[in-house]
Protein backbone atom coordinates (compact mmCIF):
# COMPACT_ATOMS: atom_id res chain seq x y z
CA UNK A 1 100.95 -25.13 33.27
CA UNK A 2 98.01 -24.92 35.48
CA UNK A 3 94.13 -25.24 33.77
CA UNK A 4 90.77 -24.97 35.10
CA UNK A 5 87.63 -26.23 34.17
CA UNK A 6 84.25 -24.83 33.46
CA UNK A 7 81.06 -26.05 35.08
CA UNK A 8 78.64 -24.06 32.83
CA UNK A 9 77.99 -26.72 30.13
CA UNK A 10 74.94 -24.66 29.39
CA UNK A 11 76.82 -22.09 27.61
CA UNK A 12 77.89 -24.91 25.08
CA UNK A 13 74.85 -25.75 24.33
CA UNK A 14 73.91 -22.46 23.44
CA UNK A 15 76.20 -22.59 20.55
CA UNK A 16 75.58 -22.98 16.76
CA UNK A 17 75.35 -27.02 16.61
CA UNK A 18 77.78 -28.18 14.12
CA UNK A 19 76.70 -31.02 11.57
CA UNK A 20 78.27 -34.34 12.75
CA UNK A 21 77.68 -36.17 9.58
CA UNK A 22 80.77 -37.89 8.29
CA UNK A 23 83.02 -35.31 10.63
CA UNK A 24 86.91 -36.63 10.53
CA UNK A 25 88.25 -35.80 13.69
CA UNK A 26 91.80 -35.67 12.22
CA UNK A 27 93.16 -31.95 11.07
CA UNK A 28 96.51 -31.35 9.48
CA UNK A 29 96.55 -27.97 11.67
CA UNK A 30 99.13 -25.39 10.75
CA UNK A 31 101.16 -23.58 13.20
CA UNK A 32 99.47 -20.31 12.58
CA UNK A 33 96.01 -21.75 13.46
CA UNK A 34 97.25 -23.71 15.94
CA UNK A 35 98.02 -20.36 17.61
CA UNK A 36 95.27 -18.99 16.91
CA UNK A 37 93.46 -22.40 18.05
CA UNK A 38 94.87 -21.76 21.50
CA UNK A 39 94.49 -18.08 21.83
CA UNK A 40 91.04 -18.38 21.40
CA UNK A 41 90.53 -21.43 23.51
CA UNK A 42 92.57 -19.27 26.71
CA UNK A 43 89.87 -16.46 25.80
CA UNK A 44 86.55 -18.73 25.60
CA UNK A 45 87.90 -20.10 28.79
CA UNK A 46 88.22 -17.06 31.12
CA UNK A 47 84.98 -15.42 29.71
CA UNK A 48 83.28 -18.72 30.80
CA UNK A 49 85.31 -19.14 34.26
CA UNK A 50 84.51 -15.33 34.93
CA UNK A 51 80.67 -15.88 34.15
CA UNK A 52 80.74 -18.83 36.49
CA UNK A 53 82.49 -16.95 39.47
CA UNK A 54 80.33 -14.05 39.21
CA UNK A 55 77.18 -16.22 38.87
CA UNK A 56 75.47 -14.43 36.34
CA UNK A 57 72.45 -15.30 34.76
CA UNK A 58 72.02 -17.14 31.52
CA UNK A 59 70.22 -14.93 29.02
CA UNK A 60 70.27 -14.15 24.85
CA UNK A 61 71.58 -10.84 26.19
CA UNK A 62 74.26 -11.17 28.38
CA UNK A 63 77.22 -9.31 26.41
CA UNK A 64 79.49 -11.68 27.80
CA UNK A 65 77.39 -14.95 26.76
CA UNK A 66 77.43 -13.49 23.62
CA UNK A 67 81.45 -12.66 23.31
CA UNK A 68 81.83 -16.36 24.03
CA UNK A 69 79.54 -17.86 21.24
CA UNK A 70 81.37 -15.59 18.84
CA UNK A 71 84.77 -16.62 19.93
CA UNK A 72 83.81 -20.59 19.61
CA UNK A 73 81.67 -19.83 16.05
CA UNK A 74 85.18 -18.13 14.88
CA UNK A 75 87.55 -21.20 16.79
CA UNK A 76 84.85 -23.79 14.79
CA UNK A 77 85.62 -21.52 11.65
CA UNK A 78 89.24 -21.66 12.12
CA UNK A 79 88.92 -25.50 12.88
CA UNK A 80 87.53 -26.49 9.86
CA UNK A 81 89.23 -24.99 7.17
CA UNK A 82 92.13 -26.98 8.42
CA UNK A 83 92.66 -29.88 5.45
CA UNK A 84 91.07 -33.29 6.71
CA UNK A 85 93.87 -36.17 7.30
CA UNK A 86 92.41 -38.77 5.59
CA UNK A 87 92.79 -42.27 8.02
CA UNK A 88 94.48 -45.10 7.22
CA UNK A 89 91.73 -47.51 6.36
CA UNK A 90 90.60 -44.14 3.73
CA UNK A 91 94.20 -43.93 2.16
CA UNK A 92 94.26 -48.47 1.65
CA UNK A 93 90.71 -48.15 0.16
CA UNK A 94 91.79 -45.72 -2.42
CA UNK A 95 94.92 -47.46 -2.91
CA UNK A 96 92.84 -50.68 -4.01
CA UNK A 97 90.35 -48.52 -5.95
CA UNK A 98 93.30 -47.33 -8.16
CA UNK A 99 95.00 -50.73 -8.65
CA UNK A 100 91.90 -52.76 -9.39
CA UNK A 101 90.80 -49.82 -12.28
């Protein structure tokens, strides 16, 4: 499987930030929105590699700028109603919290 990379970082930035206070990295992701994790991910790619190659310029505008910070605000969406996984020092800590009540 080949991939390609992106060299307009500027387009990320562009994005809706998202809140990185206490953010778990770890999703129990289902098989459904993993799929739908990827599809979008293959779309937000090739609308960035194809602004890139035709060397458009960056504007609030740009239908195609705008296509792409939809498609991440609905891949973020998708992301995060995924349950958390809660990590293994989370899971001992409320192990020790029940015995010691």
């Amino acid at each position: 499987m080949a991939a390609s990379t992106t060299h307009c970082m500027s387009i990320l930035a562009s994005a809706p930030a998202v809140p990185t206070a206490r953010v778990n990295p770890s999703r129990r992701i289902t098989p459904q929105a993993g799929r739908a994790l990827e599809i979008l991910g293959h779309a937000i790619e090739y609308l960035t590699d194809e602004f890139v190659h035709q060397g458009q310029m960056m504007s609030a505008k740009n239908g195609q700028l705008q296509a792409v910070q939809m498609l991440m605000a609905l891949n973020r969406q998708i992301y995060f109603e995924c349950p958390e996984v809660k990590t293994f020092g989370q899971r001992c800590r409320a192990l020790l919290r029940r015995n010691s009540a």
